[in-house]
N, C-alpha and C. Protein backbone atom coordinates (compact mmCIF):
# COMPACT_ATOMS: atom_id res chain seq x y z
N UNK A 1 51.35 -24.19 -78.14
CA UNK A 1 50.30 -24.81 -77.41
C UNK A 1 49.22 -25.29 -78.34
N UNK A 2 48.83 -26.43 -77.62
CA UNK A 2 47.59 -26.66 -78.93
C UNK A 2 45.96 -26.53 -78.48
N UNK A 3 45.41 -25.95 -79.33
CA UNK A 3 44.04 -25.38 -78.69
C UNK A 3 43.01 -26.75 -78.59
N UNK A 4 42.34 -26.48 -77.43
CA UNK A 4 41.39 -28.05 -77.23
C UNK A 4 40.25 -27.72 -78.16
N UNK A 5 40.34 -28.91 -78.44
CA UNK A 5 38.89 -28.96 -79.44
C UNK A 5 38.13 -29.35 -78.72
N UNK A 6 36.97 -28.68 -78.86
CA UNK A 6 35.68 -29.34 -78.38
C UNK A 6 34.52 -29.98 -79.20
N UNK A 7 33.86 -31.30 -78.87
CA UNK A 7 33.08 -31.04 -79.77
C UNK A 7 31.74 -30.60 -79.11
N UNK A 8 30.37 -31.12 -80.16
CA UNK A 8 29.24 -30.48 -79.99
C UNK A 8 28.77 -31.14 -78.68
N UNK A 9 28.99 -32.47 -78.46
CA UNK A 9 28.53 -33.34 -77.55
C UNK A 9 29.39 -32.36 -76.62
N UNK A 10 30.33 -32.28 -76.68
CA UNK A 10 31.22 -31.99 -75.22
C UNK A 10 30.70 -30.57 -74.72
N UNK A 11 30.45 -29.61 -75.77
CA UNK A 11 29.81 -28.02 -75.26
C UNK A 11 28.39 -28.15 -74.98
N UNK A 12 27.80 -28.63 -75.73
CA UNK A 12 26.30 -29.34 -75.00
C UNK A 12 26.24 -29.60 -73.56
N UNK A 13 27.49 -30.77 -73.00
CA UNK A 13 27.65 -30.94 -71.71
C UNK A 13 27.63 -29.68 -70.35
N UNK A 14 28.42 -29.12 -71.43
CA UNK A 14 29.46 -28.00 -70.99
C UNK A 14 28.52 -27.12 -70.81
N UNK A 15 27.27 -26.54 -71.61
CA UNK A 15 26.70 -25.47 -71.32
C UNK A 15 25.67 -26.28 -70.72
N UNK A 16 25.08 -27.38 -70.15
CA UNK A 16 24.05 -28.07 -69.76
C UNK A 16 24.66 -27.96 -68.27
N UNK A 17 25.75 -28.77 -68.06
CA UNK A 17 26.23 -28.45 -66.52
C UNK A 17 26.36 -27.14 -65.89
N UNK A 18 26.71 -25.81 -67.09
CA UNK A 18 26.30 -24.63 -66.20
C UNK A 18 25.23 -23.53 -65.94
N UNK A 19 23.99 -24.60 -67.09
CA UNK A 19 22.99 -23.94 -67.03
C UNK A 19 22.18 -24.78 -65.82
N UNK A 20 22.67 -26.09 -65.12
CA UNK A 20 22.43 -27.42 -64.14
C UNK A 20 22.75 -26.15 -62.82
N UNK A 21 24.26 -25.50 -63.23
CA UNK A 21 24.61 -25.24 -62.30
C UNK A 21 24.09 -23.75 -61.62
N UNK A 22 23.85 -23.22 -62.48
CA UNK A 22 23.00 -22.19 -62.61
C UNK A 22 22.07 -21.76 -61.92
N UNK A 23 21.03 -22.84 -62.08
CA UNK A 23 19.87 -23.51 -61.83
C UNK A 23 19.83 -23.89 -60.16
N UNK A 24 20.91 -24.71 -60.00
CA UNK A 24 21.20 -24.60 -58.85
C UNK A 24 21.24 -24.06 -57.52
N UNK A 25 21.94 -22.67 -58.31
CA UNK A 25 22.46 -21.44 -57.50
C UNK A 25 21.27 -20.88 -57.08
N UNK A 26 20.34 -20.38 -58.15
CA UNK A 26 19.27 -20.07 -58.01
C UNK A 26 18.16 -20.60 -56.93
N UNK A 27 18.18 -21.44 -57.33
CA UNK A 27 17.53 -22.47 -55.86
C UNK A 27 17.80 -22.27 -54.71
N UNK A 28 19.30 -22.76 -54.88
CA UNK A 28 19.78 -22.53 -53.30
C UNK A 28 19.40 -21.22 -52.94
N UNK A 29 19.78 -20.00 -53.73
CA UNK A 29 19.65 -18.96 -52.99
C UNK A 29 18.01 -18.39 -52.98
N UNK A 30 17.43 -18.20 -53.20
CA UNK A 30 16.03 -17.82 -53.73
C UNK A 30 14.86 -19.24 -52.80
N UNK A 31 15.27 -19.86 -52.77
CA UNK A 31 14.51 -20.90 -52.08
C UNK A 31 15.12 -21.44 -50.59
N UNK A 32 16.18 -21.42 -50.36
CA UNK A 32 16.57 -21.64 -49.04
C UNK A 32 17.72 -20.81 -48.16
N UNK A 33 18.78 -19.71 -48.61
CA UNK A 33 19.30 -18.83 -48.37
C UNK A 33 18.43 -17.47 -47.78
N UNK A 34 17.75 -16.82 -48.87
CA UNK A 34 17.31 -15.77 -48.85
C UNK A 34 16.33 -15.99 -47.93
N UNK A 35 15.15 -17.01 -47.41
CA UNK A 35 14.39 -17.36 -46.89
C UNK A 35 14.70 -17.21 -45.34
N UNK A 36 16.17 -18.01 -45.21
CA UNK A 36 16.44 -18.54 -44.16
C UNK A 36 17.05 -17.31 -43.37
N UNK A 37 17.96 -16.66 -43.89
CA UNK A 37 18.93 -15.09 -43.57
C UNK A 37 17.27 -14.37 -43.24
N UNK A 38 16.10 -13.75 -44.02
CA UNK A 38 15.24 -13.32 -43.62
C UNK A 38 14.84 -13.78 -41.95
N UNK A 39 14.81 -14.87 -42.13
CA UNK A 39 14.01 -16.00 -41.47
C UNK A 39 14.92 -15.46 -39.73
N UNK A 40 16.59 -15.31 -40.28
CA UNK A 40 17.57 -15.17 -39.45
C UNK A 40 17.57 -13.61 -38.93
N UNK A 41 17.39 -13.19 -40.11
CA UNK A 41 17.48 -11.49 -39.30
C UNK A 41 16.30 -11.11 -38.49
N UNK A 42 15.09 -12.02 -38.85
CA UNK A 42 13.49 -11.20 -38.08
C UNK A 42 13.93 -12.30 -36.66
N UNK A 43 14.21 -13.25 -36.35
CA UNK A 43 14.73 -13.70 -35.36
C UNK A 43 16.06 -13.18 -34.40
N UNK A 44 16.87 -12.69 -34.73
CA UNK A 44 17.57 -11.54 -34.68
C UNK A 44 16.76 -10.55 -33.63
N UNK A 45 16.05 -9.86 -34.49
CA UNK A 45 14.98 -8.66 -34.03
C UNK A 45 14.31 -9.36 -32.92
N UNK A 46 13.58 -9.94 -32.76
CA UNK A 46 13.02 -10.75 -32.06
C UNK A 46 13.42 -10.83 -30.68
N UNK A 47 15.22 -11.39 -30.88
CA UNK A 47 15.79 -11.48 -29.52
C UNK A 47 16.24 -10.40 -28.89
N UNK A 48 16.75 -9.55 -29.69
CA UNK A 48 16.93 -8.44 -29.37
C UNK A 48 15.87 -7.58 -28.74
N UNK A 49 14.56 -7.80 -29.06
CA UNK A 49 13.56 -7.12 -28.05
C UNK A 49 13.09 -7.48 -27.18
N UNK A 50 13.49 -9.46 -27.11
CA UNK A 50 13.01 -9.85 -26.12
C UNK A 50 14.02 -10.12 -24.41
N UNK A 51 15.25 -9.47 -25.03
CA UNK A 51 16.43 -8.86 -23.88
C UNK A 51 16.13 -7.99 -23.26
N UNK A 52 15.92 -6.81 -24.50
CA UNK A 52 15.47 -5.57 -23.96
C UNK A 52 14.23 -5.64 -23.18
N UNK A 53 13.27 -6.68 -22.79
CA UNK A 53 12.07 -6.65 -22.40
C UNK A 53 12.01 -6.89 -21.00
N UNK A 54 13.59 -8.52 -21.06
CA UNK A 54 13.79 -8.74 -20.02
C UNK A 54 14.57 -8.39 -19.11
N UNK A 55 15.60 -7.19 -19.72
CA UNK A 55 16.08 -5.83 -19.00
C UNK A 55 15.35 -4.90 -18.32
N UNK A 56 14.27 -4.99 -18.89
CA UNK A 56 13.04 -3.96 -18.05
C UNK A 56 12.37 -4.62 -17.27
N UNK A 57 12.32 -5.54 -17.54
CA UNK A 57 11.29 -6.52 -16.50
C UNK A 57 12.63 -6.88 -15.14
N UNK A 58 13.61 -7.04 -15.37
CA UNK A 58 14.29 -7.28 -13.96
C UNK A 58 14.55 -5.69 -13.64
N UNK A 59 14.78 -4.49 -14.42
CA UNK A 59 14.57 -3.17 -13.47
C UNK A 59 13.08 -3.10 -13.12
N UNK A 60 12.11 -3.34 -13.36
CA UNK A 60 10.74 -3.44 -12.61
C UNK A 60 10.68 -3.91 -11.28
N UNK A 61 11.02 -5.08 -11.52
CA UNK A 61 11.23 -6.21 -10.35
C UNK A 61 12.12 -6.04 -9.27
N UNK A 62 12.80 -5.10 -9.61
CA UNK A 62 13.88 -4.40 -8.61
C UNK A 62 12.82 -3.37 -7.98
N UNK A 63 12.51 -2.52 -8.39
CA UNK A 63 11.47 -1.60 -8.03
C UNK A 63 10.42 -2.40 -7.28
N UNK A 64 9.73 -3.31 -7.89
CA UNK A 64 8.85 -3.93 -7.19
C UNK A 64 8.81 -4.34 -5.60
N UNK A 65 10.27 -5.03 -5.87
CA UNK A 65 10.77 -4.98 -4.22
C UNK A 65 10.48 -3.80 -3.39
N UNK A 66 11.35 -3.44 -4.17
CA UNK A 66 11.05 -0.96 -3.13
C UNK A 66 9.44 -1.14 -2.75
N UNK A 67 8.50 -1.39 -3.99
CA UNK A 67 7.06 -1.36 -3.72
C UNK A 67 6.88 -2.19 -2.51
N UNK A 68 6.84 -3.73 -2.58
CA UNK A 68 6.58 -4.25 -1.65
C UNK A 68 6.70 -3.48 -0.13
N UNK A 69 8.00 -3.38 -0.03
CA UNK A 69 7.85 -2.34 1.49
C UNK A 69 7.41 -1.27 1.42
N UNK A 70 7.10 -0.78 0.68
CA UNK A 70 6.25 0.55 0.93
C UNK A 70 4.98 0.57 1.09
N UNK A 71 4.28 -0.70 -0.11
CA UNK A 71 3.34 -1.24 0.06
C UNK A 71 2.89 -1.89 2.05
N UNK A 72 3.79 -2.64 2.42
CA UNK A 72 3.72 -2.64 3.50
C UNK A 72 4.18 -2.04 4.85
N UNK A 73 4.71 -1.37 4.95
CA UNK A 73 5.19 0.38 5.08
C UNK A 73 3.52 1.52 5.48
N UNK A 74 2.86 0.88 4.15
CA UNK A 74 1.61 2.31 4.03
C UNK A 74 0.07 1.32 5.05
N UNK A 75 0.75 0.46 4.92
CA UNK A 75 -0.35 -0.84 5.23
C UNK A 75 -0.52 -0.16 6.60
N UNK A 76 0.49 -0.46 7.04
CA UNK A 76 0.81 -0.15 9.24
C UNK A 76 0.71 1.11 9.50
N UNK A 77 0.67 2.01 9.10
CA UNK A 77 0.49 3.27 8.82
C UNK A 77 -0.94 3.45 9.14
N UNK A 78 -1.62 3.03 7.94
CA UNK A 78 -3.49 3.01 7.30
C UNK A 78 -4.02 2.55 8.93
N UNK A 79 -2.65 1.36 9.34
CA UNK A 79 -4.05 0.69 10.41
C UNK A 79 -4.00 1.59 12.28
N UNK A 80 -2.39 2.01 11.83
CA UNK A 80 -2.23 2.99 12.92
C UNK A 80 -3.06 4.47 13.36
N UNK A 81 -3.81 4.59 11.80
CA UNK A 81 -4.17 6.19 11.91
C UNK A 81 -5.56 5.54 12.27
N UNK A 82 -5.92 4.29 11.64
CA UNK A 82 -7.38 3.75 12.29
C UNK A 82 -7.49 3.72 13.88
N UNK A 83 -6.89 3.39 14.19
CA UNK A 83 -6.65 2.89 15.71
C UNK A 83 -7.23 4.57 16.24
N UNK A 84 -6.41 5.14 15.82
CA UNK A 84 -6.37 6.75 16.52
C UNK A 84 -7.75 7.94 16.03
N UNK A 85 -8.39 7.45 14.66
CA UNK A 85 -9.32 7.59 14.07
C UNK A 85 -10.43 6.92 13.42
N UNK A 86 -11.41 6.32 14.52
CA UNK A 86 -11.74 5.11 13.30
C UNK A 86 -13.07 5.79 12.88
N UNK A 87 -13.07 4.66 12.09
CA UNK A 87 -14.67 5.11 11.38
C UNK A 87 -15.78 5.21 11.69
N UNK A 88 -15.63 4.43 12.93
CA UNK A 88 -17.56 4.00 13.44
C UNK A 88 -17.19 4.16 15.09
N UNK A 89 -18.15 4.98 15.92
CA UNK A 89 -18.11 4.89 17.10
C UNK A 89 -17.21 4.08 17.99
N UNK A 90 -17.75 3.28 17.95
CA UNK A 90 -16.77 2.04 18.89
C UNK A 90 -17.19 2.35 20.42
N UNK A 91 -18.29 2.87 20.48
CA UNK A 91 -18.91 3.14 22.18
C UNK A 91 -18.71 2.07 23.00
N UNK A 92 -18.83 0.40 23.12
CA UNK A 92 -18.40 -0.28 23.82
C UNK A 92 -16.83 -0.45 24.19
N UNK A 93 -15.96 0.06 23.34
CA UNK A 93 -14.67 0.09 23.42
C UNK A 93 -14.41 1.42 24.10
N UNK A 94 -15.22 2.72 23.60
CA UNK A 94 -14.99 3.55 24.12
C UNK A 94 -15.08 3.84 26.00
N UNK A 95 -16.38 2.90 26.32
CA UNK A 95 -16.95 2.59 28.05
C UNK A 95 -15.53 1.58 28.43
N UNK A 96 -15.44 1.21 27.68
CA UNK A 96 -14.43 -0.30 28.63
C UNK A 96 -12.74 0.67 28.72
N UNK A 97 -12.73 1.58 27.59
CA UNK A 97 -11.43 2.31 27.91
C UNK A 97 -11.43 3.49 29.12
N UNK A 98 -12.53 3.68 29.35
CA UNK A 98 -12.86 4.80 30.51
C UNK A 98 -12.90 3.98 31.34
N UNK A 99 -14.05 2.93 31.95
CA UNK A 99 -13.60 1.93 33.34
C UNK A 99 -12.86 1.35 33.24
N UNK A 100 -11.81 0.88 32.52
CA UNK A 100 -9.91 0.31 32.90
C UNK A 100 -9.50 1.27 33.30
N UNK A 101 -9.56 2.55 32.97
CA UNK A 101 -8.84 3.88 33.37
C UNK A 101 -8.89 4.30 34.88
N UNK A 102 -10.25 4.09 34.58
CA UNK A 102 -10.83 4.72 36.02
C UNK A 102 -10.39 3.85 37.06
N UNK A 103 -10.78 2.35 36.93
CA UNK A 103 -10.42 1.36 37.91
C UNK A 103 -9.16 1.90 38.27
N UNK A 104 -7.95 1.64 36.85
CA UNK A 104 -6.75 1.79 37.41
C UNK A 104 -5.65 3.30 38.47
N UNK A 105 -6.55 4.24 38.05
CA UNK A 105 -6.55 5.23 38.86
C UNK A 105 -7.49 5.98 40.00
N UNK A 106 -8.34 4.85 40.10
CA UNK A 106 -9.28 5.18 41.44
C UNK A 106 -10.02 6.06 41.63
N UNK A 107 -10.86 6.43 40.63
CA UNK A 107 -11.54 7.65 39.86
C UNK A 107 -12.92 6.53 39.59
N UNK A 108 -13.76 7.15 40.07
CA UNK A 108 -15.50 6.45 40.17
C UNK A 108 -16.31 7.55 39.40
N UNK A 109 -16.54 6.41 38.06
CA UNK A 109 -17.63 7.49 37.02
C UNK A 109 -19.11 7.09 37.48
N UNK A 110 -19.75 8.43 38.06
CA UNK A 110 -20.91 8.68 38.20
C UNK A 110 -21.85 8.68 36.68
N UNK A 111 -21.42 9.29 35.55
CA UNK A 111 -22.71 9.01 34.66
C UNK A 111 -21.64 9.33 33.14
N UNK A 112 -22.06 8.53 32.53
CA UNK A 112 -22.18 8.87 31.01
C UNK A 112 -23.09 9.52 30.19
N UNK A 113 -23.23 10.68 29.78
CA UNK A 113 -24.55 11.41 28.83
C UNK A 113 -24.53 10.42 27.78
N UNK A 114 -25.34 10.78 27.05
CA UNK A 114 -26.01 10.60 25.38
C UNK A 114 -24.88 11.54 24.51
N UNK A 115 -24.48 10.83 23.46
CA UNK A 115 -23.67 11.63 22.24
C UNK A 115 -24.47 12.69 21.77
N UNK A 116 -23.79 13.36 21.42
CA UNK A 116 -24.11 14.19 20.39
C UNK A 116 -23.17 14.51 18.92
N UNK A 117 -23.60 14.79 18.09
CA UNK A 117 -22.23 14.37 16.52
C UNK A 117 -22.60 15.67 15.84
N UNK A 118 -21.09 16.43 15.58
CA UNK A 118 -21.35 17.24 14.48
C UNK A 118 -19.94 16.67 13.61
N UNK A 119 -20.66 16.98 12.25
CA UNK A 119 -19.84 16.48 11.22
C UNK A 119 -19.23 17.97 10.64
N UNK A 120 -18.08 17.43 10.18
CA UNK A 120 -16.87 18.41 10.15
C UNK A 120 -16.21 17.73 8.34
N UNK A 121 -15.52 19.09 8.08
CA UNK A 121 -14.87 18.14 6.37
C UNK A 121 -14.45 17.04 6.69
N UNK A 122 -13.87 16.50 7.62
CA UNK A 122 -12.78 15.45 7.22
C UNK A 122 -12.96 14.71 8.57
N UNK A 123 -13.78 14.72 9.78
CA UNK A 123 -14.10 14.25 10.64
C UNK A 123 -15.63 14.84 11.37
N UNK A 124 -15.91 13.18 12.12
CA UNK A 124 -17.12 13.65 12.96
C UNK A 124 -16.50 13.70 14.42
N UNK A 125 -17.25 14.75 15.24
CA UNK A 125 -16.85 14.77 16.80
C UNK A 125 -18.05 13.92 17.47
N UNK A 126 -17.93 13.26 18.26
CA UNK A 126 -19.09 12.81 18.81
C UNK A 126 -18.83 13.30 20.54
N UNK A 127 -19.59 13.89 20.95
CA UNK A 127 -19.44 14.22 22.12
C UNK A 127 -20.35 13.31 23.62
N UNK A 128 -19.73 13.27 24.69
CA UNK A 128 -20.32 12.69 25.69
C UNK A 128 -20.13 13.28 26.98
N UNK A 129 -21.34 14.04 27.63
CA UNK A 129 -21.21 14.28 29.10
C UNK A 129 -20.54 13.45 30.08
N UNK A 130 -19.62 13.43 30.48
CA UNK A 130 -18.94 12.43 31.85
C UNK A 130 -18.86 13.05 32.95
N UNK A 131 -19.14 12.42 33.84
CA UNK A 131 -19.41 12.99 35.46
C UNK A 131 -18.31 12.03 36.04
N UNK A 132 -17.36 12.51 36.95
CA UNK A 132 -16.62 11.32 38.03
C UNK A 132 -16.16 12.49 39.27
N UNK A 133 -15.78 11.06 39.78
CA UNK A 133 -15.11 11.73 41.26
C UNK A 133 -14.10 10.84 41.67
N UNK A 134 -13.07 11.57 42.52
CA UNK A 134 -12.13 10.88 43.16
C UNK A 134 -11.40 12.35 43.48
N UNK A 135 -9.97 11.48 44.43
CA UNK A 135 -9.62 12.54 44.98
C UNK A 135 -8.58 13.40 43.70
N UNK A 136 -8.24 14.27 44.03
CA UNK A 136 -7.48 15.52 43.29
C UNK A 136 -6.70 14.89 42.19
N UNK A 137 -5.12 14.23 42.94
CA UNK A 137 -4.23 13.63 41.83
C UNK A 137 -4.56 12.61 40.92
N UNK A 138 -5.33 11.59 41.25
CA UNK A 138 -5.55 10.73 40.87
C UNK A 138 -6.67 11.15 39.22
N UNK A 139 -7.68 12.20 39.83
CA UNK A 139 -8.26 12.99 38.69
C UNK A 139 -7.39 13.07 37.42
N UNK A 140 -6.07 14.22 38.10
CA UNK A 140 -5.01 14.37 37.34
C UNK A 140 -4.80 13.08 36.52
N UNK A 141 -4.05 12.03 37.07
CA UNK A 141 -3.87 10.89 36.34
C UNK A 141 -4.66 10.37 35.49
N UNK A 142 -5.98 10.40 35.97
CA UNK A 142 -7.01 9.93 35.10
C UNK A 142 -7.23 10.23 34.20
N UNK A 143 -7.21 11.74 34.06
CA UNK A 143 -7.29 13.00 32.40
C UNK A 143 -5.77 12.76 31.74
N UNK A 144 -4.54 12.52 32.48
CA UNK A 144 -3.45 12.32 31.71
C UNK A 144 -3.67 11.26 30.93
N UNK A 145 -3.94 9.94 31.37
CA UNK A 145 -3.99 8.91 30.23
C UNK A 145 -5.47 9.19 29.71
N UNK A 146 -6.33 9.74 29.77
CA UNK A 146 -7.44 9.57 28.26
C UNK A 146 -6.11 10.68 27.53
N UNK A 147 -5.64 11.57 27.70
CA UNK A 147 -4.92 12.76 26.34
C UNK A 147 -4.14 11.34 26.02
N UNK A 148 -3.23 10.54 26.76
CA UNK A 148 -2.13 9.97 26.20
C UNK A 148 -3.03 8.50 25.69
N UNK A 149 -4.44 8.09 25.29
CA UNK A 149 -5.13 7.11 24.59
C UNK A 149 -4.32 7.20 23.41
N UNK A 150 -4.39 5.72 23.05
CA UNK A 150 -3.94 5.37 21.30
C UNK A 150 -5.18 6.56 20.43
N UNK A 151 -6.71 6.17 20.53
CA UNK A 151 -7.20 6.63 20.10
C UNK A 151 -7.51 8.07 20.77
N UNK A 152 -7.85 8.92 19.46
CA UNK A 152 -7.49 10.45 19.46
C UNK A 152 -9.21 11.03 20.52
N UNK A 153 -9.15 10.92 21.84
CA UNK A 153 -9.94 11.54 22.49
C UNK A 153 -9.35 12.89 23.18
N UNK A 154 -10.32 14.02 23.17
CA UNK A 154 -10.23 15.01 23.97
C UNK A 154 -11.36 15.26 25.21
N UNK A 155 -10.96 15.80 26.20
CA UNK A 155 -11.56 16.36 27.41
C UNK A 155 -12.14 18.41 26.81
N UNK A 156 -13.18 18.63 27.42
CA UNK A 156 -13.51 19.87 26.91
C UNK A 156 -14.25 20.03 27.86
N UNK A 157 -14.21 21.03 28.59
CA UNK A 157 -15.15 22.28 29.28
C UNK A 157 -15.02 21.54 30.62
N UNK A 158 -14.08 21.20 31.53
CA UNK A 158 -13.78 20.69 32.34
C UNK A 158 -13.87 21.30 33.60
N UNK A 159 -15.32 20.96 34.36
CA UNK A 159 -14.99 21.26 35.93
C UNK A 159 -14.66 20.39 37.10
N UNK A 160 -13.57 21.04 37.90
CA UNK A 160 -13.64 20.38 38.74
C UNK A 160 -14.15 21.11 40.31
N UNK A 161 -14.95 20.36 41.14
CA UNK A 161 -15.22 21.06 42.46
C UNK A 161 -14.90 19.98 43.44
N UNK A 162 -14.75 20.54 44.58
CA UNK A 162 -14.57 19.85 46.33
C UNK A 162 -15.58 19.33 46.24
N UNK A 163 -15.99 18.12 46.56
CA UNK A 163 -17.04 17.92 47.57
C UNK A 163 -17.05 18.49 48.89
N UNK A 164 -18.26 19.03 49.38
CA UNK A 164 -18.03 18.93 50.74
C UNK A 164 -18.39 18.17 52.02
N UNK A 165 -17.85 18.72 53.33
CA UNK A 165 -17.88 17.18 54.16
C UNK A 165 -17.57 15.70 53.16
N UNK A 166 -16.81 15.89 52.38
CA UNK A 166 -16.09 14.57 51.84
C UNK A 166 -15.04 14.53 52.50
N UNK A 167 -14.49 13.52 52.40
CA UNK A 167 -12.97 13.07 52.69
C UNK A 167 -11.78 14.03 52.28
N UNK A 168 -11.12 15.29 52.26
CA UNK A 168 -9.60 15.38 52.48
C UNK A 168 -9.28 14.85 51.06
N UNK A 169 -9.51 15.90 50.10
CA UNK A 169 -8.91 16.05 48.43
C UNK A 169 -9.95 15.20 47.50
N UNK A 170 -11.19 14.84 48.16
CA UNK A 170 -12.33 13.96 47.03
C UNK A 170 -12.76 15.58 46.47
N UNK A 171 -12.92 15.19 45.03
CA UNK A 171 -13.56 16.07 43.70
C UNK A 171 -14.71 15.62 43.14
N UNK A 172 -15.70 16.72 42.78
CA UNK A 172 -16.28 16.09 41.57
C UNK A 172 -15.79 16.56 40.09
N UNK A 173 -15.76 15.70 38.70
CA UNK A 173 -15.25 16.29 37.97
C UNK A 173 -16.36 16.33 36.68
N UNK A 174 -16.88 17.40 35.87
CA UNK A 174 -17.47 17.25 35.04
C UNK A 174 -16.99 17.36 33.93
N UNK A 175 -17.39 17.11 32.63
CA UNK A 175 -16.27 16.85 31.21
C UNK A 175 -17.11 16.32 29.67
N UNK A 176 -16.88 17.23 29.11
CA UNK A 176 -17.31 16.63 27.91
C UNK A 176 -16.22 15.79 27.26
N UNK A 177 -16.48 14.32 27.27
CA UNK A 177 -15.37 14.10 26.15
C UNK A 177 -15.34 13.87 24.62
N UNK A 178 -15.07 14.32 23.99
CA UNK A 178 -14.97 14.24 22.47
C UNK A 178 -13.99 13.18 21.79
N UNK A 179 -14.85 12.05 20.87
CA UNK A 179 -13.78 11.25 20.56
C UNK A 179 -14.24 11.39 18.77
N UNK A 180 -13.26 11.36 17.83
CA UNK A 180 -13.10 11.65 16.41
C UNK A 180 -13.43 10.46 16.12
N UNK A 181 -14.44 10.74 14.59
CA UNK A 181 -14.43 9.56 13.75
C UNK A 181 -13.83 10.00 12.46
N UNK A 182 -13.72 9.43 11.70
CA UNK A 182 -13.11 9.52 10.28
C UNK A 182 -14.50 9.78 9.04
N UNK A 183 -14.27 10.34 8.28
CA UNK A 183 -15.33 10.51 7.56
C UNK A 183 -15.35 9.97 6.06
N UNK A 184 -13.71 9.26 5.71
CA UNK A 184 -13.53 8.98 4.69
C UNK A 184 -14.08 7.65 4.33
């Protein structure tokens, strides 16, 4: 075999193209490789937390739903226990629920007292003298629906007497009634 000669011009070339090439490498990698793979792996990271973020955010959102009805669930609840406890007197509501009553069971209220309020931990009582009359059952009826009111009233210290020379089962009935306020 015969060995190639080189000359000076030709190894000159020779070590110029792989110090060109060299040079090259370097570049590429150090200036746009290494940069870019960085560039690639923190993007990487990135998505990867921003899956995981939006894995939690649709189990939230699942939950959230649950909330919503419970949320509205606690709503009807809040306004039901108002109804039955409210906060503030409500004396005109309270008169108009006693004469519908009365009308509708034929029971004639002679007098309403003046309140009186004692406050309690977690409620006020407000109390009111009531005087009526009518005959016997109808009484009955009349005290059944105030117990069965939406709102939470009681009857206390309840007399009832005959009239006399009245009509054949007319009563008089006397009554404190007590209706709850809320104190919260």
């Amino acid at each position: 075999m015969k060995e190639i000669q080189l000359t000076k011009d030709q190894i000159g070339m020779i070590v110029g193209g792989a110090l060109f090439a060299g040079l090259f490498v370097y570049v590429y990698l150090f200036y746009f490789w290494f940069p870019y793979s960085k560039q690639l792996e923190a993007d990487t990271v990135k998505v990867e937390k921003l899956e995981r973020e939006i894995d939690n955010a649709r189990k939230q959102k699942a939950k959230f739903k649950d909330l919503e009805g419970k949320l509205a669930s606690l709503q009807l609840e809040k306004e039901a226990a108002q109804k039955k406890l409210p906060k503030d007197k409500q004396l005109p509501e309270l008169i108009k629920t006693l004469t519908d009553k009365s009308r509708k069971y034929g029971v004639t209220i002679n007098s309403i007292g003046s309140a009186s309020s004692v406050k309690e931990q977690y409620f006020t009582r407000v109390s009111y003298a009531v005087s009526v009359s009518g005959e016997y059952h109808k009484l009955g009826r009349f005290f059944t629906s105030l117990a069965l009111e939406e709102r939470i009233i009681t009857m206390e210290n309840l007399s009832v007497v005959s009239t006399p020379n009245a009509a054949t089962g007319t009563m008089n009935g006397n009554f404190t009634l007590v209706s709850f306020l809320y104190n919260g």
